[in-house]
PDB file of N, CA and C in Angstrom:
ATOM      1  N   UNK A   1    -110.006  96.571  32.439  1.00  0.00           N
ATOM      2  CA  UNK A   1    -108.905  96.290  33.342  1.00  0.00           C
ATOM      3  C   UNK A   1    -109.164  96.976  34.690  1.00  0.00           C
ATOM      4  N   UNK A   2    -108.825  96.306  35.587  1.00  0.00           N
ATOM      5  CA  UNK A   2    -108.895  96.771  37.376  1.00  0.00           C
ATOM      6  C   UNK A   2    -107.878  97.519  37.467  1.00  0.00           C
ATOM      7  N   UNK A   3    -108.366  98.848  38.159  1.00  0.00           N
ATOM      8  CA  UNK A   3    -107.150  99.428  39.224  1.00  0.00           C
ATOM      9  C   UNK A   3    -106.296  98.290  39.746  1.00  0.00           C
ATOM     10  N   UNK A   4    -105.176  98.634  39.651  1.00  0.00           N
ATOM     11  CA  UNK A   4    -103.998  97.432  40.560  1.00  0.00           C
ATOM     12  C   UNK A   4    -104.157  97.881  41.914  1.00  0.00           C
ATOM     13  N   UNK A   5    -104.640  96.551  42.644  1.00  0.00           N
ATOM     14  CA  UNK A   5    -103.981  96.486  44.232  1.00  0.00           C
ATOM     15  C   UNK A   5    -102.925  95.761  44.081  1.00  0.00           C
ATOM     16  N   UNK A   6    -101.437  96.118  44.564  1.00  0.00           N
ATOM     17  CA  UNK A   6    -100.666  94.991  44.550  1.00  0.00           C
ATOM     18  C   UNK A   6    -101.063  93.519  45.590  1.00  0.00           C
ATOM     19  N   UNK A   7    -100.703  92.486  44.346  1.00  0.00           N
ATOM     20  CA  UNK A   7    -100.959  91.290  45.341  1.00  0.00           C
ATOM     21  C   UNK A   7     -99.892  90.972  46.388  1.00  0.00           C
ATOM     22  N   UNK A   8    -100.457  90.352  47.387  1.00  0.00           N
ATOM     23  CA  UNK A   8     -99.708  89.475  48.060  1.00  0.00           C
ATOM     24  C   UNK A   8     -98.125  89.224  48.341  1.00  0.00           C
ATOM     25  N   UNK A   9     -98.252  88.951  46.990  1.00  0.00           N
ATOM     26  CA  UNK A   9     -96.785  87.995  46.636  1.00  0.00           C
ATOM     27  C   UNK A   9     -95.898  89.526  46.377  1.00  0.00           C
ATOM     28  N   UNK A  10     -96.691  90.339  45.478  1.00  0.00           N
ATOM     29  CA  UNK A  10     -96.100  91.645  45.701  1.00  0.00           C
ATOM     30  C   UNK A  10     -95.433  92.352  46.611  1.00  0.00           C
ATOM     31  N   UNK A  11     -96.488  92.547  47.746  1.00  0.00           N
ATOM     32  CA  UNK A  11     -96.307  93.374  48.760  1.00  0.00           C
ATOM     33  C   UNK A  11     -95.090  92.194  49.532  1.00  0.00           C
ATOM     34  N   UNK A  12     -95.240  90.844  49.888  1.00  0.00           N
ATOM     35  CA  UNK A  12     -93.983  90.215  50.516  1.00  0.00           C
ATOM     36  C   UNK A  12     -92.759  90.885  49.973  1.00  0.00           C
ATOM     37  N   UNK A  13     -92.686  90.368  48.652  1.00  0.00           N
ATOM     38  CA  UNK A  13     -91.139  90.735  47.885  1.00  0.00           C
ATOM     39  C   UNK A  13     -90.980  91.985  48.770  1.00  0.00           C
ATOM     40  N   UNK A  14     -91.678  92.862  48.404  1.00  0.00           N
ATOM     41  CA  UNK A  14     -91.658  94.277  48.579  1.00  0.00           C
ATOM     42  C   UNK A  14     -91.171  94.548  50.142  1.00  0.00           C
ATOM     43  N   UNK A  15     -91.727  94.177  51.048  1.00  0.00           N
ATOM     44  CA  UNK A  15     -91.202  93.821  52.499  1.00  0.00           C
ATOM     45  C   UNK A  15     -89.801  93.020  52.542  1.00  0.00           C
ATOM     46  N   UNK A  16     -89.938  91.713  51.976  1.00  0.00           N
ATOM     47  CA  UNK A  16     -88.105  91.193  51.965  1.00  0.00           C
ATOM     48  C   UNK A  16     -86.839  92.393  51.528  1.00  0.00           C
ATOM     49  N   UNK A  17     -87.455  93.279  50.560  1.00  0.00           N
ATOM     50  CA  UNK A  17     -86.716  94.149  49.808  1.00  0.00           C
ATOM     51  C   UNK A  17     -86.391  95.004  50.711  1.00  0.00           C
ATOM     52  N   UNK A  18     -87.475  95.479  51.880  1.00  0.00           N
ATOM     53  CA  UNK A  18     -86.894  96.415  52.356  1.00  0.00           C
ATOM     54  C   UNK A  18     -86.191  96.035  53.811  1.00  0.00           C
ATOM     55  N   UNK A  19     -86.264  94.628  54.395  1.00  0.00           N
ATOM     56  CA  UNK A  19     -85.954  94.355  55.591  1.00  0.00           C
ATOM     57  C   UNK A  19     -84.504  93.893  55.114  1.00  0.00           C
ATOM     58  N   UNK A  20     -84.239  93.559  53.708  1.00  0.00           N
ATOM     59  CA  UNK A  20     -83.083  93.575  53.573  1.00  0.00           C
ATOM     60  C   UNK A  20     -81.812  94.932  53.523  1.00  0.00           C
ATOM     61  N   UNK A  21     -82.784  95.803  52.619  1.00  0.00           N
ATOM     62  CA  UNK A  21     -81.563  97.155  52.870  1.00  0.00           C
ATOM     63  C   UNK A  21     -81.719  97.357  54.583  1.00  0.00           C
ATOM     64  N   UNK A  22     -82.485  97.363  55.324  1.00  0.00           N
ATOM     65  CA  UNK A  22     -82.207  97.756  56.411  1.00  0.00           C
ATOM     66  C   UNK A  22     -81.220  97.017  56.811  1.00  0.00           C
ATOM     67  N   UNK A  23     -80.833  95.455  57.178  1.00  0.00           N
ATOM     68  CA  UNK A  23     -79.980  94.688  57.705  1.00  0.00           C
ATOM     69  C   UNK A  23     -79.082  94.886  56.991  1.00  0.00           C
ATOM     70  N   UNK A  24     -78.692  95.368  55.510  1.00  0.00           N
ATOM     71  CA  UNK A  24     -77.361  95.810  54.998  1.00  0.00           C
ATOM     72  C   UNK A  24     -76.828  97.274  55.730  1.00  0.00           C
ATOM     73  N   UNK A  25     -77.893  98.060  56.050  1.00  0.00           N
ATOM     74  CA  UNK A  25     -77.717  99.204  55.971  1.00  0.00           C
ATOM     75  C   UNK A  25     -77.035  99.302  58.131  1.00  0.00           C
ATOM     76  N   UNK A  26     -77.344  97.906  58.200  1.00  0.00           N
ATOM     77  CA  UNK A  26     -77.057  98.119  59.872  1.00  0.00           C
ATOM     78  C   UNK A  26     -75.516  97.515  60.019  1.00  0.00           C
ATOM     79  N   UNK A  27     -75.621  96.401  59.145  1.00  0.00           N
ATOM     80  CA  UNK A  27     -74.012  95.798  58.734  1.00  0.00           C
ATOM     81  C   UNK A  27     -73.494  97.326  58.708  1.00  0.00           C
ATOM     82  N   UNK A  28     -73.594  97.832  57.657  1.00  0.00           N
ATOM     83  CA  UNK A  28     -72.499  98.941  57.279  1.00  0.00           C
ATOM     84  C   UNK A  28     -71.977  99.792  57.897  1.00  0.00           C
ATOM     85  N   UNK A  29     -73.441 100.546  59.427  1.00  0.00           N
ATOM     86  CA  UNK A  29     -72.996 101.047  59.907  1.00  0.00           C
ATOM     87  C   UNK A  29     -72.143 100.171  61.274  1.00  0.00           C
ATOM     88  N   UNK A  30     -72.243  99.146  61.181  1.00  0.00           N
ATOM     89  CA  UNK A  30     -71.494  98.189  62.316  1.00  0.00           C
ATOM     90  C   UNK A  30     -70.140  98.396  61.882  1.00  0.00           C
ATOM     91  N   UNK A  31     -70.048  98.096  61.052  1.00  0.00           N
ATOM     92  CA  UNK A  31     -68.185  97.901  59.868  1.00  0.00           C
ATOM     93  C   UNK A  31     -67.938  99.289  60.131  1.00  0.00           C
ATOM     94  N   UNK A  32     -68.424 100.320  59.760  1.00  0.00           N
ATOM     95  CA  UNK A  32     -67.870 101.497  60.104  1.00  0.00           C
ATOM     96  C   UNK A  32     -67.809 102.027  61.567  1.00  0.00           C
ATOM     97  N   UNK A  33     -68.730 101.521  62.475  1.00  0.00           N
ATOM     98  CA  UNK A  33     -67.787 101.683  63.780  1.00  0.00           C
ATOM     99  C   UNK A  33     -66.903 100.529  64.395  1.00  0.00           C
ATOM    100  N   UNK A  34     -66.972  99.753  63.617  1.00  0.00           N
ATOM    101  CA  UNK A  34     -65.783  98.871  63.970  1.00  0.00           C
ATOM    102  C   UNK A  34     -64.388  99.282  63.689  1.00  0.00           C
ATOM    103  N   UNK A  35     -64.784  99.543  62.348  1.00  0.00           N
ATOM    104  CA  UNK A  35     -63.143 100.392  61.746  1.00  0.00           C
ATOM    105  C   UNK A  35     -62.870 101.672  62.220  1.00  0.00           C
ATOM    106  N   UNK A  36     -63.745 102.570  62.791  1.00  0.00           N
ATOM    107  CA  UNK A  36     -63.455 103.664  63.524  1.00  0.00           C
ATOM    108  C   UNK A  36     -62.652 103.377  64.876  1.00  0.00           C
ATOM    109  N   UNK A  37     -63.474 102.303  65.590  1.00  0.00           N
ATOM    110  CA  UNK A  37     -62.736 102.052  67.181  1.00  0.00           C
ATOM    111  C   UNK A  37     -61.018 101.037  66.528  1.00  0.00           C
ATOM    112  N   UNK A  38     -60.839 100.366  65.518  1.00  0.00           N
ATOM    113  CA  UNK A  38     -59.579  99.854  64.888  1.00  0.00           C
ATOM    114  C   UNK A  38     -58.557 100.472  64.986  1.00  0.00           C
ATOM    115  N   UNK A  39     -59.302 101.627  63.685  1.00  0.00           N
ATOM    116  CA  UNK A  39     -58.136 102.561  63.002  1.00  0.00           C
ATOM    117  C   UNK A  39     -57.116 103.439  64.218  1.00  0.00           C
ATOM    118  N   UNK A  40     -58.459 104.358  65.053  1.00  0.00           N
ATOM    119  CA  UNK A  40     -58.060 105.421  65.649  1.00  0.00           C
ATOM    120  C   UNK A  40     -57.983 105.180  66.984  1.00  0.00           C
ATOM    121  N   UNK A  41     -56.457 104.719  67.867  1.00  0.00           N
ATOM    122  CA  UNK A  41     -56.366 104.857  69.439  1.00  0.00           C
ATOM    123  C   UNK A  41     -56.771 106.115  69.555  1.00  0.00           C
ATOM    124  N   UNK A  42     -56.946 106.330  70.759  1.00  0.00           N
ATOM    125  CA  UNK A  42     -57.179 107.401  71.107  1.00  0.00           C
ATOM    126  C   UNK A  42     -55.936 108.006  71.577  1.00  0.00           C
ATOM    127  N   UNK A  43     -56.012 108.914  71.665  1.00  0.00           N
ATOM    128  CA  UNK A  43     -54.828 109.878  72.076  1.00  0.00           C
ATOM    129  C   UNK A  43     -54.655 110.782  73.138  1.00  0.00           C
ATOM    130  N   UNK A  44     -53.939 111.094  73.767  1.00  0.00           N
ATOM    131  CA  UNK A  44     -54.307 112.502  75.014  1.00  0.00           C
ATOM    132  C   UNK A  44     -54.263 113.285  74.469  1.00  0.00           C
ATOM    133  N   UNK A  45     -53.569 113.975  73.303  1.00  0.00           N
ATOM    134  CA  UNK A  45     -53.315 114.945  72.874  1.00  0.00           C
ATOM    135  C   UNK A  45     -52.080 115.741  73.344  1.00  0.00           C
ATOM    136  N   UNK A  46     -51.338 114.920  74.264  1.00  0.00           N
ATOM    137  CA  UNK A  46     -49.444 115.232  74.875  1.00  0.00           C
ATOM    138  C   UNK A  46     -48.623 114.268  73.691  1.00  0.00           C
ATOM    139  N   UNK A  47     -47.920 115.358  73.569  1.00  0.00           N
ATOM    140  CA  UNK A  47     -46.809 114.751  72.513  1.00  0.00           C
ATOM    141  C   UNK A  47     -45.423 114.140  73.612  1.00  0.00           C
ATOM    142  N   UNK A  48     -45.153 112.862  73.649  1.00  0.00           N
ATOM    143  CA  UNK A  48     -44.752 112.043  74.401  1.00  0.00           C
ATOM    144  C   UNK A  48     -42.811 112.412  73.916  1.00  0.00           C
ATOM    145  N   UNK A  49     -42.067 112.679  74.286  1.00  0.00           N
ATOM    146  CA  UNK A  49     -40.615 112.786  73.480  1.00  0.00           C
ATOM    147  C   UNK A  49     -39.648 111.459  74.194  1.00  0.00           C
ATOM    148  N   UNK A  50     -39.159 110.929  73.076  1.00  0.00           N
ATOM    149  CA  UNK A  50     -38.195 110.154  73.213  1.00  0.00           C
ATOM    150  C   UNK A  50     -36.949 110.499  72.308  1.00  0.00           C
ATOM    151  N   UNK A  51     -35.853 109.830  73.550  1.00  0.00           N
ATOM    152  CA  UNK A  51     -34.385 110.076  73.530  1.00  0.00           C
ATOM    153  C   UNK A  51     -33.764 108.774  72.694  1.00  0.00           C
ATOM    154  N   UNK A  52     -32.567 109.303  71.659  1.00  0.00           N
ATOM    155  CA  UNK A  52     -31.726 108.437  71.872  1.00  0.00           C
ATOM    156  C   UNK A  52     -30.726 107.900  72.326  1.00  0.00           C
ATOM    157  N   UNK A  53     -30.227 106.733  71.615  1.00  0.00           N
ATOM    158  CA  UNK A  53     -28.885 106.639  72.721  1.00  0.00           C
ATOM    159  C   UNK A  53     -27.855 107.822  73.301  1.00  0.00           C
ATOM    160  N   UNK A  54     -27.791 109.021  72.990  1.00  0.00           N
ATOM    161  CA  UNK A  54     -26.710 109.854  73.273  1.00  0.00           C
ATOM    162  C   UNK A  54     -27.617 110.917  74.190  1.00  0.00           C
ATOM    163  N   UNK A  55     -28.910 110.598  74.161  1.00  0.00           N
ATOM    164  CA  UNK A  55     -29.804 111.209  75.622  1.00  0.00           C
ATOM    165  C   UNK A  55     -30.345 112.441  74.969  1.00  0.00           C
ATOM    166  N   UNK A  56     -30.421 112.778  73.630  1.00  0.00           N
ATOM    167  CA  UNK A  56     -30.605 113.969  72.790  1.00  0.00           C
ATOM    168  C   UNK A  56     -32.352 113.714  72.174  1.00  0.00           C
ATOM    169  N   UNK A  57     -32.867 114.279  72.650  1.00  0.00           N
ATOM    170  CA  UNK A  57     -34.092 114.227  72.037  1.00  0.00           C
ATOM    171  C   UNK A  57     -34.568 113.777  70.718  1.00  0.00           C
ATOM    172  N   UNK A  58     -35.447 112.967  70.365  1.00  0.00           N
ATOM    173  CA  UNK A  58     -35.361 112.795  68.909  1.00  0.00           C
ATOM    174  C   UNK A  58     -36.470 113.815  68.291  1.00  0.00           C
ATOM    175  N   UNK A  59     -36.833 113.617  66.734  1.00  0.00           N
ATOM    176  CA  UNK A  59     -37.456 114.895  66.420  1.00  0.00           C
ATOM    177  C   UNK A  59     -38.994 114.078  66.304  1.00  0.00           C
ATOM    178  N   UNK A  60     -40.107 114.343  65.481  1.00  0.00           N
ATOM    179  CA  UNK A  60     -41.277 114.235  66.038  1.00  0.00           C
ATOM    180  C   UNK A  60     -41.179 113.757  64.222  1.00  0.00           C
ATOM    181  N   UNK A  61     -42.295 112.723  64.041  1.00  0.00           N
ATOM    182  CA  UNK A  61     -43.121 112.905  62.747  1.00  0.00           C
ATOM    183  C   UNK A  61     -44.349 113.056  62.561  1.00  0.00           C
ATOM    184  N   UNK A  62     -44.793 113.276  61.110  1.00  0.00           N
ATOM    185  CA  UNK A  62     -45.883 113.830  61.045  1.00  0.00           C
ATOM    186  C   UNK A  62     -46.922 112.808  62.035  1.00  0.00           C
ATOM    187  N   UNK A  63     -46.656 111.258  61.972  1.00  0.00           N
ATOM    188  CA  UNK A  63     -47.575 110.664  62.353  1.00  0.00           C
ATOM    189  C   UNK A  63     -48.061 110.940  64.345  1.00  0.00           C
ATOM    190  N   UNK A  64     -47.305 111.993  64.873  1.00  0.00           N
ATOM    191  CA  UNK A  64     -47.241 112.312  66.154  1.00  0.00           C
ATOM    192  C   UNK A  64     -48.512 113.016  66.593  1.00  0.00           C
ATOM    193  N   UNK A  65     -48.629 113.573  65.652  1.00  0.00           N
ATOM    194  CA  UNK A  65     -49.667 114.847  65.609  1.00  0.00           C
ATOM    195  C   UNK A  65     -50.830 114.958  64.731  1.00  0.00           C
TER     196      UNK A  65
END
């Protein structure tokens, strides 16, 4: 029996195999900065206060901060 060189047909697969995780692996990081710029406006970091009708400040929730 011969030392194995991989054939041909080998080494292709072997190339499709890996040009594919790369193009998954570029999707994924696309989706994740997509959903990063989605999720998170940006913020100034000034907590903005609004009044209600009686001109009394309202209180803040967690989602403020």
């Amino acid at each position: 029996m011969m030392a194995g060189r991989p054939t041909a047909a080998k080494r292709q697969k072997e190339r499709a195999r890996q040009e594919k995780r790369l193009e998954k692996a570029q999707k994924k990081a696309q989706r994740k900065l997509d959903q990063q710029q989605t999720e998170r406006p940006e913020r100034s970091g000034e907590l903005t206060v609004t009044y209600n009708e009686e001109g009394e400040p309202e209180g803040f929730n967690f989602h403020d901060f």
